[in-house]
PDB file of N, CA and C in Angstrom:
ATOM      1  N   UNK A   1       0.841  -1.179   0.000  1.00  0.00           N
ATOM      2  CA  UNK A   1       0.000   0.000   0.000  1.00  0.00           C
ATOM      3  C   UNK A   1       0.884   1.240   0.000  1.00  0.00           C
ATOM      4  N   UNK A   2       0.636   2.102  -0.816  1.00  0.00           N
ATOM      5  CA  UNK A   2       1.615   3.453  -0.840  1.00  0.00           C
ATOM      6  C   UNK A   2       0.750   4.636   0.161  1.00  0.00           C
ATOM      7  N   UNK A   3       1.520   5.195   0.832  1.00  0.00           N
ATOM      8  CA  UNK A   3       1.418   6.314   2.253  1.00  0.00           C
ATOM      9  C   UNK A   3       0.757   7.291   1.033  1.00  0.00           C
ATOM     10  N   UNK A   4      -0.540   7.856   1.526  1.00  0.00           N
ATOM     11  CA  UNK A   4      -0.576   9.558   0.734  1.00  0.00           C
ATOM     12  C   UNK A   4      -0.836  10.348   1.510  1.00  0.00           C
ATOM     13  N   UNK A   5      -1.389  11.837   1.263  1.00  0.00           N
ATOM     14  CA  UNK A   5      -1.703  12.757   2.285  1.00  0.00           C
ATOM     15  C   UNK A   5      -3.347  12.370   2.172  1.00  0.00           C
ATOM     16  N   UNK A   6      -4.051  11.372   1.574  1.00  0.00           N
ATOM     17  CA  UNK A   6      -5.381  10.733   2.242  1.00  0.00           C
ATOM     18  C   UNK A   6      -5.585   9.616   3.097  1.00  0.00           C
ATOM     19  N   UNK A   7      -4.728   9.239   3.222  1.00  0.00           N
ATOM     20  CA  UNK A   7      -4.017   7.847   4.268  1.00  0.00           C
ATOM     21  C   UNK A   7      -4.872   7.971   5.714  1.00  0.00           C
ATOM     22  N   UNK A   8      -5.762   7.403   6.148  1.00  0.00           N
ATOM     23  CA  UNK A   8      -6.086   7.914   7.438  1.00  0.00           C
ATOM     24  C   UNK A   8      -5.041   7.307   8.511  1.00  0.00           C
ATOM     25  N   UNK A   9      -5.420   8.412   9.418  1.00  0.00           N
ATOM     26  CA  UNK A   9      -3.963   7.995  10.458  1.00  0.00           C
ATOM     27  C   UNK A   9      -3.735   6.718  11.105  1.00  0.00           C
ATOM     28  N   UNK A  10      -5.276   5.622  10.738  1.00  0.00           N
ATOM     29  CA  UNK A  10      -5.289   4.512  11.418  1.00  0.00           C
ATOM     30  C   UNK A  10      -4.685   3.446  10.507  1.00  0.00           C
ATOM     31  N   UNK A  11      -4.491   3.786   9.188  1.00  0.00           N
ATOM     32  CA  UNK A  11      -4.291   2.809   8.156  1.00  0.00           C
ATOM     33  C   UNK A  11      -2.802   3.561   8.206  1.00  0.00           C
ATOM     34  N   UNK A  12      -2.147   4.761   8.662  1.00  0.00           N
ATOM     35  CA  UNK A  12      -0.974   4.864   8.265  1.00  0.00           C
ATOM     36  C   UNK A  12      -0.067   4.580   9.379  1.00  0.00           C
ATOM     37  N   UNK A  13      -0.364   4.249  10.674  1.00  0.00           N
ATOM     38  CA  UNK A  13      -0.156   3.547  11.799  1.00  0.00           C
ATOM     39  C   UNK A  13       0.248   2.024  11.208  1.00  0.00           C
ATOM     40  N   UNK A  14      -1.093   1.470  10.798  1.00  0.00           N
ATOM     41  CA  UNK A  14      -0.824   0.388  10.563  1.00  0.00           C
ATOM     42  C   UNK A  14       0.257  -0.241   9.730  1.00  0.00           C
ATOM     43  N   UNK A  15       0.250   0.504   8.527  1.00  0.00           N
ATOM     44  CA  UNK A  15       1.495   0.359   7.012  1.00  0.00           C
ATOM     45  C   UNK A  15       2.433   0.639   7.687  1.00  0.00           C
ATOM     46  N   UNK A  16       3.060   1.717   8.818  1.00  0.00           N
ATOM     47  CA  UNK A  16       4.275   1.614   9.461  1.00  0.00           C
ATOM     48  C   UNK A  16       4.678   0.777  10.210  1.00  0.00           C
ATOM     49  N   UNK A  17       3.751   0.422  10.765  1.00  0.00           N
ATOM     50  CA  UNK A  17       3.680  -1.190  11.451  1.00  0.00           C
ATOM     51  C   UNK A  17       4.334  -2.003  11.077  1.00  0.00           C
ATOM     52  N   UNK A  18       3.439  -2.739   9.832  1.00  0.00           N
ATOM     53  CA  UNK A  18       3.862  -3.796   8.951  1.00  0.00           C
ATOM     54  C   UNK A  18       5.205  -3.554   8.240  1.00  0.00           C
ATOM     55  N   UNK A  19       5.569  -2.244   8.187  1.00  0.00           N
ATOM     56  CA  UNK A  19       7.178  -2.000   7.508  1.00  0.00           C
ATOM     57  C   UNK A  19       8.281  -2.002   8.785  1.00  0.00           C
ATOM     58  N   UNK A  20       7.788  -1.858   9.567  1.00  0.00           N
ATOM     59  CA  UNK A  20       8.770  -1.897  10.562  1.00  0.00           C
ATOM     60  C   UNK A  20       9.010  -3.918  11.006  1.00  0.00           C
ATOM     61  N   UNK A  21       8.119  -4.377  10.766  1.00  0.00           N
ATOM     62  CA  UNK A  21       8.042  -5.607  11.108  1.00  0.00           C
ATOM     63  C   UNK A  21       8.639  -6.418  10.014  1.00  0.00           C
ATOM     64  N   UNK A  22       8.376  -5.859   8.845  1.00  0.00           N
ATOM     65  CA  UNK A  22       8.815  -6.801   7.484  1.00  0.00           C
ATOM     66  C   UNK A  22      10.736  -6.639   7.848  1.00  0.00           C
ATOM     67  N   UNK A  23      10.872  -5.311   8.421  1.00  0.00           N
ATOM     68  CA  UNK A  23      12.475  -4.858   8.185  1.00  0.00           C
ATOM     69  C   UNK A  23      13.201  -5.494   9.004  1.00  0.00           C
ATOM     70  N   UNK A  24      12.681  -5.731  10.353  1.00  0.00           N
ATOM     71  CA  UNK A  24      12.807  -6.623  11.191  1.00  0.00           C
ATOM     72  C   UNK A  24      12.989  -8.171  10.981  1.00  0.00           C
ATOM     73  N   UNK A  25      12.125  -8.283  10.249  1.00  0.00           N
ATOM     74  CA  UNK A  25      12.333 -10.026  10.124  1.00  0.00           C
ATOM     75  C   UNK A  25      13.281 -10.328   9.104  1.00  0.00           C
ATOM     76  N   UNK A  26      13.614  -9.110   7.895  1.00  0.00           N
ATOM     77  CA  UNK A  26      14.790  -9.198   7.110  1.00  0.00           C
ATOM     78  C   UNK A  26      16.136  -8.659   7.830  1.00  0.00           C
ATOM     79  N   UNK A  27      15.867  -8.547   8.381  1.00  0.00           N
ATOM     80  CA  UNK A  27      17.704  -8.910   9.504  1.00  0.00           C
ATOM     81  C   UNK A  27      17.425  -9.822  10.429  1.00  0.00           C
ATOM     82  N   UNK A  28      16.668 -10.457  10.927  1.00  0.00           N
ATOM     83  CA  UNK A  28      16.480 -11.885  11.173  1.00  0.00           C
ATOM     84  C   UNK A  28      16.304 -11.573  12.862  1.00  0.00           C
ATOM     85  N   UNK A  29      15.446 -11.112  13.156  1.00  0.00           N
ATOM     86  CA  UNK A  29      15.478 -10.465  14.747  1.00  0.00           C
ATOM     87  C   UNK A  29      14.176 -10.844  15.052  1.00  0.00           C
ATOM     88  N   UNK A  30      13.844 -11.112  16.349  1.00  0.00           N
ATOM     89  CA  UNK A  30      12.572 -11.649  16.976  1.00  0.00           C
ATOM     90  C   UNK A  30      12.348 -10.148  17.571  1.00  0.00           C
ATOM     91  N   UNK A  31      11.278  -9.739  18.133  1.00  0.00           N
ATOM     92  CA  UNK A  31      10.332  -9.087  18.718  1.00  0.00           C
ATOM     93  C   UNK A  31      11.350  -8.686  19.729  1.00  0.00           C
ATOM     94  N   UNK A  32      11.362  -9.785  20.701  1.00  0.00           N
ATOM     95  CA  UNK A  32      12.771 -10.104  22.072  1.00  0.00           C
ATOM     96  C   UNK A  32      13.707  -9.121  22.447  1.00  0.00           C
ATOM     97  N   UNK A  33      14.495  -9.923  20.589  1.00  0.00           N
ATOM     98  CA  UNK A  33      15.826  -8.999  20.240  1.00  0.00           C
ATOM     99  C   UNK A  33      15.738  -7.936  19.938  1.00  0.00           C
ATOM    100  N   UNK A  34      14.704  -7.349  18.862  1.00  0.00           N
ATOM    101  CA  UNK A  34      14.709  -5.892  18.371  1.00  0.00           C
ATOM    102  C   UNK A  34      14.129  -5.360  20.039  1.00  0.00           C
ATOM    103  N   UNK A  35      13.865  -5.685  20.411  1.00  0.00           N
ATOM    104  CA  UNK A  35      13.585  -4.357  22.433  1.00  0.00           C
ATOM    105  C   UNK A  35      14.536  -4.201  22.789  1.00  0.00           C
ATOM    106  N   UNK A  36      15.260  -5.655  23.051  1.00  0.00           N
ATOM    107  CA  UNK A  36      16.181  -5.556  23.767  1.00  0.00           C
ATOM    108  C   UNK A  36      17.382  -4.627  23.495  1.00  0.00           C
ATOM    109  N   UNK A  37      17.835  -4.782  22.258  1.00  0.00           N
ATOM    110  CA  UNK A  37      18.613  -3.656  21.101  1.00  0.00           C
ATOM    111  C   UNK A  37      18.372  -2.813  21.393  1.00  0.00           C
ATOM    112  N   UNK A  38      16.977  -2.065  21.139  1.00  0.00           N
ATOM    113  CA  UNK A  38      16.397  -0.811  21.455  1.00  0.00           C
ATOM    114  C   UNK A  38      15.906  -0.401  22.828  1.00  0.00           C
ATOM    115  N   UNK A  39      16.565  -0.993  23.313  1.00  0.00           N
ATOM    116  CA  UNK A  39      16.504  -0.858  25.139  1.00  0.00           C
ATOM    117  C   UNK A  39      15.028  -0.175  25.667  1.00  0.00           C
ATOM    118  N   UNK A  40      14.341  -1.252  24.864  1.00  0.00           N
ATOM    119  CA  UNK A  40      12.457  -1.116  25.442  1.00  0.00           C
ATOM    120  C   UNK A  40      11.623  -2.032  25.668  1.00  0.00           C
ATOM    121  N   UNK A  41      10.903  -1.983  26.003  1.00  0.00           N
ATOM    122  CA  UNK A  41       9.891  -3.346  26.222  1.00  0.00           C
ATOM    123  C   UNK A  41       9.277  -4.657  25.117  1.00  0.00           C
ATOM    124  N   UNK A  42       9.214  -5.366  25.327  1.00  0.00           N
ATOM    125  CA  UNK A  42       8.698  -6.510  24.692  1.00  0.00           C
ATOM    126  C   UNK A  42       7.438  -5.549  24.061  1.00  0.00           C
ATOM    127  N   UNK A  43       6.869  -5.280  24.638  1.00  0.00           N
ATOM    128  CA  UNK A  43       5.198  -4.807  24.691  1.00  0.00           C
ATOM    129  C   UNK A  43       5.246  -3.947  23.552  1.00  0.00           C
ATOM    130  N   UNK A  44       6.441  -2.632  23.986  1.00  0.00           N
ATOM    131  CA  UNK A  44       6.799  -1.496  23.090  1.00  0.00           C
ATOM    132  C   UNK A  44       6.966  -1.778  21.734  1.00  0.00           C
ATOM    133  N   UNK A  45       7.552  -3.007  21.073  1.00  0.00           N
ATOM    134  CA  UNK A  45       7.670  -3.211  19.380  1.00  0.00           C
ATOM    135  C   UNK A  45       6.541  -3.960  19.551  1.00  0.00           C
ATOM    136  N   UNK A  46       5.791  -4.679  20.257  1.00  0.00           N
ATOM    137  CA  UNK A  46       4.479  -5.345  19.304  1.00  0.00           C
ATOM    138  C   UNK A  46       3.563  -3.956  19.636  1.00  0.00           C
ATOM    139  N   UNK A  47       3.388  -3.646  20.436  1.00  0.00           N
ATOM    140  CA  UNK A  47       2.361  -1.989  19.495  1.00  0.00           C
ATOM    141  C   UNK A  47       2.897  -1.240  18.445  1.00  0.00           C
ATOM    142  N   UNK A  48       4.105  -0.824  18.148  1.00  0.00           N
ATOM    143  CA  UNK A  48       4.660  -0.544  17.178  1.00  0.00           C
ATOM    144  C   UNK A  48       4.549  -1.184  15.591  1.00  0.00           C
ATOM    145  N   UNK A  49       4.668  -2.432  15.668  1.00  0.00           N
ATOM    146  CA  UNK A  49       4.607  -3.054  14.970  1.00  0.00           C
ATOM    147  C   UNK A  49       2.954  -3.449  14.575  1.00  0.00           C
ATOM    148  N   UNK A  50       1.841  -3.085  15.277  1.00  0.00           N
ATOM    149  CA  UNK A  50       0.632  -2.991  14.914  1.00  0.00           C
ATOM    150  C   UNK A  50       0.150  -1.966  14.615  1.00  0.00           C
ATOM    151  N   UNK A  51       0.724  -0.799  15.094  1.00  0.00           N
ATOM    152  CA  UNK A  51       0.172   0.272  15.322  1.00  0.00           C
ATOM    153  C   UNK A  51      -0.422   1.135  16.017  1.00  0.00           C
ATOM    154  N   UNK A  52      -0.392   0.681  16.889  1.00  0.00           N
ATOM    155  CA  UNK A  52      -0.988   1.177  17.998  1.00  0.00           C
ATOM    156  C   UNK A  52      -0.422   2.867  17.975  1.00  0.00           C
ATOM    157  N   UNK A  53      -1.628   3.568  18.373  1.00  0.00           N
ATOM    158  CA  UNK A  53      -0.791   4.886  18.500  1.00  0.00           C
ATOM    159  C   UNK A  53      -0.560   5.332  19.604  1.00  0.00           C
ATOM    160  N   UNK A  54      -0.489   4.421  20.762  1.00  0.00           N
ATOM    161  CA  UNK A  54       0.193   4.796  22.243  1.00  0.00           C
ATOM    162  C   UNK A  54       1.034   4.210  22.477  1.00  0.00           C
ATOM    163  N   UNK A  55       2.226   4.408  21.522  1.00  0.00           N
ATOM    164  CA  UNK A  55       3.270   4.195  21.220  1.00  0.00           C
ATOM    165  C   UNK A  55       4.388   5.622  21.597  1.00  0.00           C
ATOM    166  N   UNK A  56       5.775   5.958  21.739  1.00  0.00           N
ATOM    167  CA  UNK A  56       6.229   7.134  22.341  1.00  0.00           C
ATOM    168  C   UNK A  56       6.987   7.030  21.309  1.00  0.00           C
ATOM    169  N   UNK A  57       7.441   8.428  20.228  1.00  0.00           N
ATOM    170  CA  UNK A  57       8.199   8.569  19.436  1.00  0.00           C
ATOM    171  C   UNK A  57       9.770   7.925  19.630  1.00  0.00           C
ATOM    172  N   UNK A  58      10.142   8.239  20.934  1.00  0.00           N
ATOM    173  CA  UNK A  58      11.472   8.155  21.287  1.00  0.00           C
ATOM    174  C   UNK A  58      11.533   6.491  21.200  1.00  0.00           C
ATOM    175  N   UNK A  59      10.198   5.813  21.495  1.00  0.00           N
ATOM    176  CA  UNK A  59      10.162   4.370  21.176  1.00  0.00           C
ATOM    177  C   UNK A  59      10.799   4.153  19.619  1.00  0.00           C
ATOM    178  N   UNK A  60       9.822   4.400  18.861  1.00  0.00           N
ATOM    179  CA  UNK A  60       9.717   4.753  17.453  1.00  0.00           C
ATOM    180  C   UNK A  60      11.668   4.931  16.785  1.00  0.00           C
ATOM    181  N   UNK A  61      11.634   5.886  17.893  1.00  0.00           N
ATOM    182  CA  UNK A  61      13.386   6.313  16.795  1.00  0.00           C
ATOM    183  C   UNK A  61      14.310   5.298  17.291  1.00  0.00           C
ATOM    184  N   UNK A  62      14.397   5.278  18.830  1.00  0.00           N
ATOM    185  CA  UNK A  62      15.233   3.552  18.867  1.00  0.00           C
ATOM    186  C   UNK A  62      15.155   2.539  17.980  1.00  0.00           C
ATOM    187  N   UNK A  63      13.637   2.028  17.721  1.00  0.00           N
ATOM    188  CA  UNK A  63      13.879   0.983  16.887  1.00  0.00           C
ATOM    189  C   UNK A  63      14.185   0.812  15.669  1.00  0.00           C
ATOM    190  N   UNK A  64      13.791   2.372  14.908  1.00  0.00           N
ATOM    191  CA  UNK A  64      14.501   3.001  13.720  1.00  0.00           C
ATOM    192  C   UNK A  64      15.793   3.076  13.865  1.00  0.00           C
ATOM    193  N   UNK A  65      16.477   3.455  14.802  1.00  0.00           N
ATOM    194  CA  UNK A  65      17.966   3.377  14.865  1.00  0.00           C
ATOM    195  C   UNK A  65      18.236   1.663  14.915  1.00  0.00           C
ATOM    196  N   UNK A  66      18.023   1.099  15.738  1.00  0.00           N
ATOM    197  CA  UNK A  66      18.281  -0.420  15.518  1.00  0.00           C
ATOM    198  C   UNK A  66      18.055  -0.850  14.056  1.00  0.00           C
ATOM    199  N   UNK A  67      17.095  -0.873  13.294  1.00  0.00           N
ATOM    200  CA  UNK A  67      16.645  -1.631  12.326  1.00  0.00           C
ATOM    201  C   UNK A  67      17.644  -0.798  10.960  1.00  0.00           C
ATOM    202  N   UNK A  68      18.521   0.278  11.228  1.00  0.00           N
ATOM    203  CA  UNK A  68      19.329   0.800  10.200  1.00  0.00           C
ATOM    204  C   UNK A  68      18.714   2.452   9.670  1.00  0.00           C
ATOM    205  N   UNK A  69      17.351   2.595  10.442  1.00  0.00           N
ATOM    206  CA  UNK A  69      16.916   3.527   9.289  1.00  0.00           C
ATOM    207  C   UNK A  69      16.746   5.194   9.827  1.00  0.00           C
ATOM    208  N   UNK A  70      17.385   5.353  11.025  1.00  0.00           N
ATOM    209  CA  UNK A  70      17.531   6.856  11.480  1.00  0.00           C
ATOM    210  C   UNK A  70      18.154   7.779  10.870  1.00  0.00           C
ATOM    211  N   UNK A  71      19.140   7.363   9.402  1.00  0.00           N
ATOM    212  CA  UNK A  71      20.064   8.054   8.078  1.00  0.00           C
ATOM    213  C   UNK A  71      18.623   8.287   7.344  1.00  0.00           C
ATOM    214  N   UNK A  72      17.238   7.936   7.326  1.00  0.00           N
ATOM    215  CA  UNK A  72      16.455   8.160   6.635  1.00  0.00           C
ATOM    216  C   UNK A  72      15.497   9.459   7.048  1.00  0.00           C
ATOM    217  N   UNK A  73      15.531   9.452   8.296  1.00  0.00           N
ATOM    218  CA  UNK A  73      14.437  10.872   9.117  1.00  0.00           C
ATOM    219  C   UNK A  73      15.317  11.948   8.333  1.00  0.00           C
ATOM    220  N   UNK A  74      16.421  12.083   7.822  1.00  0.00           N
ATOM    221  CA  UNK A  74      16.750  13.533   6.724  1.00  0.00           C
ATOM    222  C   UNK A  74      15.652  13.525   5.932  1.00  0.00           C
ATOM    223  N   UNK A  75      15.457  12.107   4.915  1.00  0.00           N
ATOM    224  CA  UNK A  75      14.537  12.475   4.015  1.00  0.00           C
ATOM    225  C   UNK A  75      13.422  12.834   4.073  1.00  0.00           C
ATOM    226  N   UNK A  76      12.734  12.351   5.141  1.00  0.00           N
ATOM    227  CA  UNK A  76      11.760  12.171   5.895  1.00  0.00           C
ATOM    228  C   UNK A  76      10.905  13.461   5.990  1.00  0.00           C
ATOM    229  N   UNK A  77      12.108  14.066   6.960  1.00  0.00           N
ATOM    230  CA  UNK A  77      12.114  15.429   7.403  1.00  0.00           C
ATOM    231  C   UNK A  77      13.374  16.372   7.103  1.00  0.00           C
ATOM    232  N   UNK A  78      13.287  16.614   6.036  1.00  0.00           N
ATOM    233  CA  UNK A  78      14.732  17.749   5.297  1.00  0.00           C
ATOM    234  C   UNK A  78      14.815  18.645   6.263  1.00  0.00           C
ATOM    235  N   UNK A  79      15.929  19.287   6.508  1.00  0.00           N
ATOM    236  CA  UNK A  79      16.332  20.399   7.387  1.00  0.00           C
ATOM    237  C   UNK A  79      15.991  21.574   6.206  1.00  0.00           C
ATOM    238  N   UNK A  80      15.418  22.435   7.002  1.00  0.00           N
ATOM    239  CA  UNK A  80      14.563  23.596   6.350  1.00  0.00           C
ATOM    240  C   UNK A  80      15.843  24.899   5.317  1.00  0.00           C
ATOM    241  N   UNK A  81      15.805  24.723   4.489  1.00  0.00           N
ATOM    242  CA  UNK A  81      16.683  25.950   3.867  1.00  0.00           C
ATOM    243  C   UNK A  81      15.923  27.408   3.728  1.00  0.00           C
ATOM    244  N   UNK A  82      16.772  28.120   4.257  1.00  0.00           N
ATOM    245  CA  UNK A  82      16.333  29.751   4.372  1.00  0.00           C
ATOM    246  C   UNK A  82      16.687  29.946   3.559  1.00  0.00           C
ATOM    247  N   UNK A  83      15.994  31.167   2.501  1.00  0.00           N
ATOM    248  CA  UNK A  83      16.932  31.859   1.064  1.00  0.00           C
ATOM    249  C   UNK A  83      17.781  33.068   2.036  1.00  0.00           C
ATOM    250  N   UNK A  84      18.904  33.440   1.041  1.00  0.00           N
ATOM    251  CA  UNK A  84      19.419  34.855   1.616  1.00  0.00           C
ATOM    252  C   UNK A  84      18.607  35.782   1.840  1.00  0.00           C
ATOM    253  N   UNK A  85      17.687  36.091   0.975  1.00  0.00           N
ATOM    254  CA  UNK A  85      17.003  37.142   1.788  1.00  0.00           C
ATOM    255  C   UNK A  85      15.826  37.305   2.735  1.00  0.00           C
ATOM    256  N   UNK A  86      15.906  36.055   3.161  1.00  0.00           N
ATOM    257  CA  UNK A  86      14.999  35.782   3.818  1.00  0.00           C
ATOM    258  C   UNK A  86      16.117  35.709   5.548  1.00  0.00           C
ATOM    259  N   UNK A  87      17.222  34.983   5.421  1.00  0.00           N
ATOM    260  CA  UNK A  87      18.309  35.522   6.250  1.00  0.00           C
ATOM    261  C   UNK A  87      18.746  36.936   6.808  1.00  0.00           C
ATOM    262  N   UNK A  88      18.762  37.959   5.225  1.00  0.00           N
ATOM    263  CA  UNK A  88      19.273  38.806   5.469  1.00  0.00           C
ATOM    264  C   UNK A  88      17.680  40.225   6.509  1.00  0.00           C
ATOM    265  N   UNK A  89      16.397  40.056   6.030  1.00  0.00           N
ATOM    266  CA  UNK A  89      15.561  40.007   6.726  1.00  0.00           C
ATOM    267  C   UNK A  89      15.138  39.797   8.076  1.00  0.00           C
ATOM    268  N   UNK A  90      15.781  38.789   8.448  1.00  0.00           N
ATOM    269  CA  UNK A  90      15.952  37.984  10.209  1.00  0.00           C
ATOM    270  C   UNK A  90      16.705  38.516  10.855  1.00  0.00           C
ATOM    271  N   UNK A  91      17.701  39.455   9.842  1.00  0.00           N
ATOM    272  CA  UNK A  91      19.185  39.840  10.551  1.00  0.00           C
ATOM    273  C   UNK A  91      19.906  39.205  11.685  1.00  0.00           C
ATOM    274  N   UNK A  92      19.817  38.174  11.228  1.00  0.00           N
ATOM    275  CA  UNK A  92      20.514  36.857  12.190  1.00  0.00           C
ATOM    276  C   UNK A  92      20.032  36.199  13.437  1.00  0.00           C
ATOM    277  N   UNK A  93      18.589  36.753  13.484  1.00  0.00           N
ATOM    278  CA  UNK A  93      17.211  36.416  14.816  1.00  0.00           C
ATOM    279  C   UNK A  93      16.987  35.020  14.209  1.00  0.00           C
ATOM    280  N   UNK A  94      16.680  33.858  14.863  1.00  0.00           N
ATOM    281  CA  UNK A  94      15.913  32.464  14.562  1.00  0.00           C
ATOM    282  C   UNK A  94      14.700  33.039  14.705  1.00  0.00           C
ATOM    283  N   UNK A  95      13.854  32.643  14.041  1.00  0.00           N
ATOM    284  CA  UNK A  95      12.354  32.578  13.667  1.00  0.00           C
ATOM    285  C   UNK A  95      12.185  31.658  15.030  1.00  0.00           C
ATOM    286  N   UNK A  96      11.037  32.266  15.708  1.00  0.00           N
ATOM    287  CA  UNK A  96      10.225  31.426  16.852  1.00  0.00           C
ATOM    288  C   UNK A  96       8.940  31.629  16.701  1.00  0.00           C
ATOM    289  N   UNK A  97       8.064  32.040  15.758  1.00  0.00           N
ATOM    290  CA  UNK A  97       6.836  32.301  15.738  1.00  0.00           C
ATOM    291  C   UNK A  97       5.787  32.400  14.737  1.00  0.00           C
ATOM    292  N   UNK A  98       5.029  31.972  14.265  1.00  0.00           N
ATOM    293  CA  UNK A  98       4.279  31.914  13.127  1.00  0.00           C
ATOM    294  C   UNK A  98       3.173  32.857  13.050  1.00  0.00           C
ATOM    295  N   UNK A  99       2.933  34.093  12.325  1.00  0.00           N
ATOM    296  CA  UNK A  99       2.392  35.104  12.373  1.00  0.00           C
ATOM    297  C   UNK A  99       0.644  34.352  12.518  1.00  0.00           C
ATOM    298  N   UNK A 100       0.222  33.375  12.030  1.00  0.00           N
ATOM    299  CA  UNK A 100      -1.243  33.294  12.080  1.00  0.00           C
ATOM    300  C   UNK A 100      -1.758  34.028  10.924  1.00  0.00           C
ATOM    301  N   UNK A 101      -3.857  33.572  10.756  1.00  0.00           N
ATOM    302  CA  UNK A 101      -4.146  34.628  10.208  1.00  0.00           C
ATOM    303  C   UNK A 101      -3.934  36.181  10.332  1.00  0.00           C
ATOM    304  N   UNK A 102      -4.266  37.087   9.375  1.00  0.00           N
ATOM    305  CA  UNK A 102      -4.531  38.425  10.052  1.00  0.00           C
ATOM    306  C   UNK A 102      -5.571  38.547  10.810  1.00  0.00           C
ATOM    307  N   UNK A 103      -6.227  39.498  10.941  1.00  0.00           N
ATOM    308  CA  UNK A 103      -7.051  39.914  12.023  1.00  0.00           C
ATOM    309  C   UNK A 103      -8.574  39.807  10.947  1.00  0.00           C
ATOM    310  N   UNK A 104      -8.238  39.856   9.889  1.00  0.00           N
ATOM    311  CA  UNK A 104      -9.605  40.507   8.759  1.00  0.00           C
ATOM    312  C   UNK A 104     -10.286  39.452   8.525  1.00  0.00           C
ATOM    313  N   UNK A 105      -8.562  38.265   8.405  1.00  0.00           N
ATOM    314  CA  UNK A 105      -8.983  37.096   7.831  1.00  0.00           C
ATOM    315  C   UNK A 105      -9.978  36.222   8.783  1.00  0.00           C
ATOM    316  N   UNK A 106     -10.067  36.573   9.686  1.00  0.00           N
ATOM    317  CA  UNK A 106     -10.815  35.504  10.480  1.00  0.00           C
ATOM    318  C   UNK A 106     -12.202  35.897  10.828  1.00  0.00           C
ATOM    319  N   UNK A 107     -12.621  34.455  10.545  1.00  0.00           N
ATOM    320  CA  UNK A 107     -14.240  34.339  10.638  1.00  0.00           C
ATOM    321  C   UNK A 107     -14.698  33.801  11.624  1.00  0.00           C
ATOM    322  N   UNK A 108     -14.114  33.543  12.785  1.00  0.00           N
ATOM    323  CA  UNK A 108     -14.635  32.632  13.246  1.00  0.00           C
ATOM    324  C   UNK A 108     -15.870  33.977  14.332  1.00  0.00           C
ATOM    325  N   UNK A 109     -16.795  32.853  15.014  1.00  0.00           N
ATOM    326  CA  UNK A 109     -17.742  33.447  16.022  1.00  0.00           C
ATOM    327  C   UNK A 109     -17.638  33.546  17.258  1.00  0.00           C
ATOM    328  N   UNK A 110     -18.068  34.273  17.959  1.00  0.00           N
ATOM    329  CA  UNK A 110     -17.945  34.513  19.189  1.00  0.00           C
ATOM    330  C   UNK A 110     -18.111  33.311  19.931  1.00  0.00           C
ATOM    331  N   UNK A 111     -17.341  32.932  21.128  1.00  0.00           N
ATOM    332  CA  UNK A 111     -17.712  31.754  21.918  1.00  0.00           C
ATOM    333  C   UNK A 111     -18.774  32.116  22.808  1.00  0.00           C
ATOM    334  N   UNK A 112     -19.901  31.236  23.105  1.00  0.00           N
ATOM    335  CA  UNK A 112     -20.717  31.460  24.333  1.00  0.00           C
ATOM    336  C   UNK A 112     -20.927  29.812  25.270  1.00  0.00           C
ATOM    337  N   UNK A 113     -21.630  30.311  26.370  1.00  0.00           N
ATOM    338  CA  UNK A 113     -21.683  29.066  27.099  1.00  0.00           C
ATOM    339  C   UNK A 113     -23.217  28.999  26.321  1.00  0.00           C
ATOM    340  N   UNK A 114     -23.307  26.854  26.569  1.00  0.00           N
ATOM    341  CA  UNK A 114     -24.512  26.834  26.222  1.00  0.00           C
ATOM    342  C   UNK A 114     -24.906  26.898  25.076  1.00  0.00           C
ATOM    343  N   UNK A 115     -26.205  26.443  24.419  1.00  0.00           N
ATOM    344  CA  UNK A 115     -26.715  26.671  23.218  1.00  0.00           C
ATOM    345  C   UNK A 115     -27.509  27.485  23.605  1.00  0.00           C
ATOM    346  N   UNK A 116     -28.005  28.365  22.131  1.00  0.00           N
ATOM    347  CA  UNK A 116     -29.047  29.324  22.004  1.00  0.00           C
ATOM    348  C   UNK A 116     -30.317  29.095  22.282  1.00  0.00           C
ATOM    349  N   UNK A 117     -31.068  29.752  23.144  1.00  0.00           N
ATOM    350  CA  UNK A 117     -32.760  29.450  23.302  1.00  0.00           C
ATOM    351  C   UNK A 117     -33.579  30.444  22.955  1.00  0.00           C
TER     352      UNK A 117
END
């Protein structure tokens, strides 16, 4: 099955699952061994490996580091390139904040308690 941006998160749980498990059994490792490697619980790769999503990332990247594939989170997730003038703009400040809509743009409604009677 190929990952898209319509993938629901329960079917894309799952396909990571099953790839983490296929990669696993092609280096020839039991359940056991890949925890133990990844210094986590028995429990921790069979939810992983189903999908479960109460699973802890830091779980997740151990066993990615065990199974060979933590050289892959670059592709995954590219480190962000700034243009120069978008640098020269910052005047050497890191960006910490995401402006949001404007003020015009937003539609939303007033909150109240309760429904209307």
């Amino acid at each position: 099955m190929k990952i898209s941006s319509t993938t629901t998160d329960e079917a894309l749980l799952q396909q990571i699952g099953e790839r983490l498990a296929r990669l696993r059994l092609a280096k020839n490792l039991t359940q056991g061994q890949l925890a133990e490697q990844a210094g986590l619980g028995l429990r921790t790769v069979q939810r992983l490996e189903m999908g479960a999503a109460a699973t802890q990332l830091s779980g997740f990247a151990r066993v990615c580091r065990v199974l060979g594939l933590a050289e892959r989170f670059d592709a995954f997730l590219p480190e962000e390139v700034t243009s120069p003038m978008a640098l020269l703009k910052q005047q050497g400040r890191k960006r910490q904040r995401a402006t949001g809509k404007k003020a015009a743009e937003r539609t939303a409604k007033p909150w109240t308690w309760g429904e209307p009677t």
